[in-house]
C-alpha atoms as a PDB file:
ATOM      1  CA  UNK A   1       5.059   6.015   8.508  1.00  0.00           C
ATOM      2  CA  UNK A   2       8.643   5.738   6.704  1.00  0.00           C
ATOM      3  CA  UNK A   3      10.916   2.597   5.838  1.00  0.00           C
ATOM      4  CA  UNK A   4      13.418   2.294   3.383  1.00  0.00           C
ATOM      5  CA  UNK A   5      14.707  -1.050   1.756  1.00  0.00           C
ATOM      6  CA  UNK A   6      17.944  -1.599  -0.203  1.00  0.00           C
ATOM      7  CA  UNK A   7      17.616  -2.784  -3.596  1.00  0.00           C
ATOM      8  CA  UNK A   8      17.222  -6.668  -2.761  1.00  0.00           C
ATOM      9  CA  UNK A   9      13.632  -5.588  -1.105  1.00  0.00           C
ATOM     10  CA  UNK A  10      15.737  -6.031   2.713  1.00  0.00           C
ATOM     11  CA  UNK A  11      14.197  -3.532   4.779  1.00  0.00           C
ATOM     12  CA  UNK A  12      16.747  -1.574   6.489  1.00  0.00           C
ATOM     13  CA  UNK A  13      15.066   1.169   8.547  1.00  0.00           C
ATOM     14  CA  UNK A  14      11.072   1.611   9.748  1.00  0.00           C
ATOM     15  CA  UNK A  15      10.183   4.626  11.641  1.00  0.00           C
ATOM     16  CA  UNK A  16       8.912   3.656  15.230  1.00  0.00           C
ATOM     17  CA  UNK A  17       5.384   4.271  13.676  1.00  0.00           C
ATOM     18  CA  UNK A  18       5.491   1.780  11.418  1.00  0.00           C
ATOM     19  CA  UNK A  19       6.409  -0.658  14.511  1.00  0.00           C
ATOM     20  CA  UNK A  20       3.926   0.788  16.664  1.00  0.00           C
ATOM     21  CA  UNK A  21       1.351   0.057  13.761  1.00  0.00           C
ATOM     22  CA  UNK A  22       2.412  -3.356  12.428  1.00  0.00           C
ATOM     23  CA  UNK A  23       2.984  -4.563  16.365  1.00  0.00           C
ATOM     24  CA  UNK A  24       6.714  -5.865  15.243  1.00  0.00           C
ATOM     25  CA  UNK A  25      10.504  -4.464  16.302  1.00  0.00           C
ATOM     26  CA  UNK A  26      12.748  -3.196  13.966  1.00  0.00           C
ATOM     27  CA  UNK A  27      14.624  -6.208  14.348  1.00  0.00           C
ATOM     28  CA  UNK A  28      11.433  -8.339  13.495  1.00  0.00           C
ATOM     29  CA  UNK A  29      10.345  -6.678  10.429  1.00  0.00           C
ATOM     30  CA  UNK A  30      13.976  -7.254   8.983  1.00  0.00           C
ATOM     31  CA  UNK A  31      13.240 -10.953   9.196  1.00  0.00           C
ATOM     32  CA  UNK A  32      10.061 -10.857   7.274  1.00  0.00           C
ATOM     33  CA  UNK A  33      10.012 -11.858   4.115  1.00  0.00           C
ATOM     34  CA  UNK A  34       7.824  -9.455   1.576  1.00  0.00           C
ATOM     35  CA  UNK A  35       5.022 -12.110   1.343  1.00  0.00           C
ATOM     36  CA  UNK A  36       4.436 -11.674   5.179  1.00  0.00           C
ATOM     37  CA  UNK A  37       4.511  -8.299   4.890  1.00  0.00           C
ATOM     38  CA  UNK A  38       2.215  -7.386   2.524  1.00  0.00           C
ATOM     39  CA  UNK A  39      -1.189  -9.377   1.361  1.00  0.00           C
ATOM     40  CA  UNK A  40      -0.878 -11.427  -1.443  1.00  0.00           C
ATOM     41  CA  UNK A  41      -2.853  -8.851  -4.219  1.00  0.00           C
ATOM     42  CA  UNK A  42      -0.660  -6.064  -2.571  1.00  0.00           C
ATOM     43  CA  UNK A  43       2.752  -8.558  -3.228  1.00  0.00           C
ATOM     44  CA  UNK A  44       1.519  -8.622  -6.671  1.00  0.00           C
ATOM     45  CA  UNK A  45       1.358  -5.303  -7.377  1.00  0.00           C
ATOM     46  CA  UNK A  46       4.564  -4.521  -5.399  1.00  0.00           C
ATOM     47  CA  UNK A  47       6.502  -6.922  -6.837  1.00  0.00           C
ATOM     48  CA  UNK A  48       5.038  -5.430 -10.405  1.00  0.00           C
ATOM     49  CA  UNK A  49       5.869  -2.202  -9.842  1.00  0.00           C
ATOM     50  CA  UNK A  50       9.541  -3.143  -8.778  1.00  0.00           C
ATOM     51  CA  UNK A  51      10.296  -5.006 -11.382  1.00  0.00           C
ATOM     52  CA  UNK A  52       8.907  -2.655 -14.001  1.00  0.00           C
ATOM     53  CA  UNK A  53      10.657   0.714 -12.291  1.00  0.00           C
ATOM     54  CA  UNK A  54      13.932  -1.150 -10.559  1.00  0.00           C
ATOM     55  CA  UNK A  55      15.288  -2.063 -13.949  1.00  0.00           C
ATOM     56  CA  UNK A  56      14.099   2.112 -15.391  1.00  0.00           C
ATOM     57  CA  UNK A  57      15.908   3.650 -12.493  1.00  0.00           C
ATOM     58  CA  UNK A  58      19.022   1.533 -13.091  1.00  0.00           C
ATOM     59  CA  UNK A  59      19.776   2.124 -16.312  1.00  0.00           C
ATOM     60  CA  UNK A  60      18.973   6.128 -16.241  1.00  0.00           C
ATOM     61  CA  UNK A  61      20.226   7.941 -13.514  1.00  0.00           C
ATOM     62  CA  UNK A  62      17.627  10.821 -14.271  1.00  0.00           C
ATOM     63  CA  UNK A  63      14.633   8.625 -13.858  1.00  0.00           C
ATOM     64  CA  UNK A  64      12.580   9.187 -11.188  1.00  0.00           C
ATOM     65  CA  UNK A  65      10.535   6.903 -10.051  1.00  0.00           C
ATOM     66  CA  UNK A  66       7.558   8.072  -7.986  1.00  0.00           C
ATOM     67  CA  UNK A  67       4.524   6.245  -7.443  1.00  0.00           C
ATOM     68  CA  UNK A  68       1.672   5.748  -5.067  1.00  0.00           C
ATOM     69  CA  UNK A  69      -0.001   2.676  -4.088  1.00  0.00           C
ATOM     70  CA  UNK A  70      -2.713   1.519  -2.243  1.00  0.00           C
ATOM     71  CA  UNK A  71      -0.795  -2.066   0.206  1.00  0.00           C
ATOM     72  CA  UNK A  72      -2.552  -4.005   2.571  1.00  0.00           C
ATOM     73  CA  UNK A  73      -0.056  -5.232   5.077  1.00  0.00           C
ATOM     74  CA  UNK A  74      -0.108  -8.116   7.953  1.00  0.00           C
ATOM     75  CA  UNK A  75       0.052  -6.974  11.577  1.00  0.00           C
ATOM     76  CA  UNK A  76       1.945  -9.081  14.081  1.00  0.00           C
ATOM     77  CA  UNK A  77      -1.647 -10.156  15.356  1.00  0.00           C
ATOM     78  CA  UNK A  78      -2.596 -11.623  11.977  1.00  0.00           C
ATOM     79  CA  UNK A  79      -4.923  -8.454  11.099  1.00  0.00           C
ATOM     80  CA  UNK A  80      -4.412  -6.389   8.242  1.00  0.00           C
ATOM     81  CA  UNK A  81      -4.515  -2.823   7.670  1.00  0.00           C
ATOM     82  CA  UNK A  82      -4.439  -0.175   4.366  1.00  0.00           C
ATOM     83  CA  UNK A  83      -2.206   2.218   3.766  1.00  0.00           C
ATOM     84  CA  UNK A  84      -1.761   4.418   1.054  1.00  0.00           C
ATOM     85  CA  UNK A  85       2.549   4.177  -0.112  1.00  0.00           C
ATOM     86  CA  UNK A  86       4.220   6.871  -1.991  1.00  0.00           C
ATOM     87  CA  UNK A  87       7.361   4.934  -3.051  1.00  0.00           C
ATOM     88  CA  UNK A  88      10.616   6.583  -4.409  1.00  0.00           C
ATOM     89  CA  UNK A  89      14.026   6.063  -5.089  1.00  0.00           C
ATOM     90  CA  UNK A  90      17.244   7.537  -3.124  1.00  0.00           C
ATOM     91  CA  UNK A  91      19.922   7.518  -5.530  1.00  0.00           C
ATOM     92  CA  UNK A  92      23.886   7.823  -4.207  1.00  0.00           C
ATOM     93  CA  UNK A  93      25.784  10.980  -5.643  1.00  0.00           C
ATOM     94  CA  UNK A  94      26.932   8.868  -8.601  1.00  0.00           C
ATOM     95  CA  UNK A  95      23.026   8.810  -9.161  1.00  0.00           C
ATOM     96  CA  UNK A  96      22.908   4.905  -8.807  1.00  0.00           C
ATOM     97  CA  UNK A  97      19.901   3.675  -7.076  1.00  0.00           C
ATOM     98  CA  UNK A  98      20.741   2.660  -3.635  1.00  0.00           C
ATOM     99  CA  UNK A  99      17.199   2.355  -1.345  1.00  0.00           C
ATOM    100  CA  UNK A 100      13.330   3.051  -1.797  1.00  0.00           C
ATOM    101  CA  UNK A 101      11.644   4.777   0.109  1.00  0.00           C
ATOM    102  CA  UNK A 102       8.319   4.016   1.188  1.00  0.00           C
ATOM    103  CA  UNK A 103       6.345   7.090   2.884  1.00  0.00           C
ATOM    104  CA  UNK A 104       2.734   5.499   4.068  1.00  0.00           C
ATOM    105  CA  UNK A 105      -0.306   6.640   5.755  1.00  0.00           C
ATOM    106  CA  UNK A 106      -3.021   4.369   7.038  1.00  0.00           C
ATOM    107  CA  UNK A 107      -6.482   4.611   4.848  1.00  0.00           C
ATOM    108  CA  UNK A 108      -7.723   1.911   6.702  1.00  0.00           C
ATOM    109  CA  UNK A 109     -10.731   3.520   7.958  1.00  0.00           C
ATOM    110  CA  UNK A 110     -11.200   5.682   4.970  1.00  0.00           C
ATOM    111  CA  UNK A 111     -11.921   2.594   2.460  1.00  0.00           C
ATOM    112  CA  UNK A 112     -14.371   1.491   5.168  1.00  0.00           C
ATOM    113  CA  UNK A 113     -16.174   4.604   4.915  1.00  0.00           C
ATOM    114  CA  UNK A 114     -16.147   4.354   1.149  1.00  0.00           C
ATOM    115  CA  UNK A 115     -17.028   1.046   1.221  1.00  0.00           C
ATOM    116  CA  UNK A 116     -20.101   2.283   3.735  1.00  0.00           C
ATOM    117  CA  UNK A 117     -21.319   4.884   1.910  1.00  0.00           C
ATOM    118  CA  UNK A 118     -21.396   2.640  -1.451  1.00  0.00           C
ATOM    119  CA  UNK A 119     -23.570   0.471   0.448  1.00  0.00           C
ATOM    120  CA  UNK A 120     -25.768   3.160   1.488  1.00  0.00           C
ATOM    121  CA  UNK A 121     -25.872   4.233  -1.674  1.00  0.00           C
ATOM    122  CA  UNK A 122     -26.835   0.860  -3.375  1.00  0.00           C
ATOM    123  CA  UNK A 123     -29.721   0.696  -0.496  1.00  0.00           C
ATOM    124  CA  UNK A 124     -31.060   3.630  -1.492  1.00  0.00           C
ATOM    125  CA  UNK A 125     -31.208   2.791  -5.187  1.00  0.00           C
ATOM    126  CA  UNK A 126     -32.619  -0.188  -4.566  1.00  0.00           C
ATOM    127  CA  UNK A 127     -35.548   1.808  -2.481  1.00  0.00           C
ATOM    128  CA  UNK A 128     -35.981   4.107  -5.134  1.00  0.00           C
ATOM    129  CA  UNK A 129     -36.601   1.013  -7.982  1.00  0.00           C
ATOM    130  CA  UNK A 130     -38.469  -0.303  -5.518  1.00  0.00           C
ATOM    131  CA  UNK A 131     -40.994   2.774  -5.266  1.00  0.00           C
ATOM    132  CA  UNK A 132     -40.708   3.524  -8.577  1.00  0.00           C
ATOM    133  CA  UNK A 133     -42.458   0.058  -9.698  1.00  0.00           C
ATOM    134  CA  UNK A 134     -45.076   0.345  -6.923  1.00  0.00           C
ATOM    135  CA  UNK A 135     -46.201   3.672  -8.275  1.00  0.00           C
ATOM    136  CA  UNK A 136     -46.028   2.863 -12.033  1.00  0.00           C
ATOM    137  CA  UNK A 137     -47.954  -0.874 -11.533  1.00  0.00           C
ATOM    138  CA  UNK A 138     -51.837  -0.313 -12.301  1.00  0.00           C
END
């Protein structure tokens, strides 16, 4: 999935996956504001990470700003899903800043499989203390 924003956060292109995924046109997404986008922890740390790197890539025309996180964004059914963003900046050829680029793929299913096995995990820890204090009791 691929969109790119201009530099006031206004989205100005979304691949058709990213439409096919969020259940929204083009057209739609362009009306959404960022908070019903994104979640609001994932807001947070967007809205961190711009205003930290926006102002760096700015004022140096050699920085590049490349970094990948982990956004929970709203479907048009009121669901949410994961997806793992690599952001970056496209820079005109006088080197000023002129979109990011957001390149994301779903991890949706991933974290629940984490989130799964953890469990598992937990269970079986809990088992073992469990049998270890049955065997060590007189």
């Amino acid at each position: 999935k691929v969109w790119l924003m201009d530099m006031n956060l206004k989205l100005t292109y979304a691949s058709p996956s990213v439409e096919k995924r969020r259940g929204y046109t083009f057209e739609e997404l362009q009306q959404l504001p960022l908070d019903q986008n994104l979640a609001p922890a994932s807001l947070k740390q967007a809205m961190e990470v711009f205003s930290e790197e926006i102002p760096k890539a700015m004022a140096d025309p050699t920085y590049s700003v490349e970094c990948t996180l982990e956004l929970e964004f709203w479907q048009k059914d009121g669901s949410t899903f994961l997806e793992e963003t690599k952001l970056s900046i496209i820079r005109d050829e006088k080197g000023m800043p002129v979109s990011i680029l957001g390149e994301g793929r779903d991890i949706t299913e991933r974290k629940r499989a984490e989130e799964e096995l953890l469990k598992s995990e937990m269970r079986a820890q809990k088992n073992n203390n469990l049998l270890r204090s049955i065997m060590e009791s007189p």
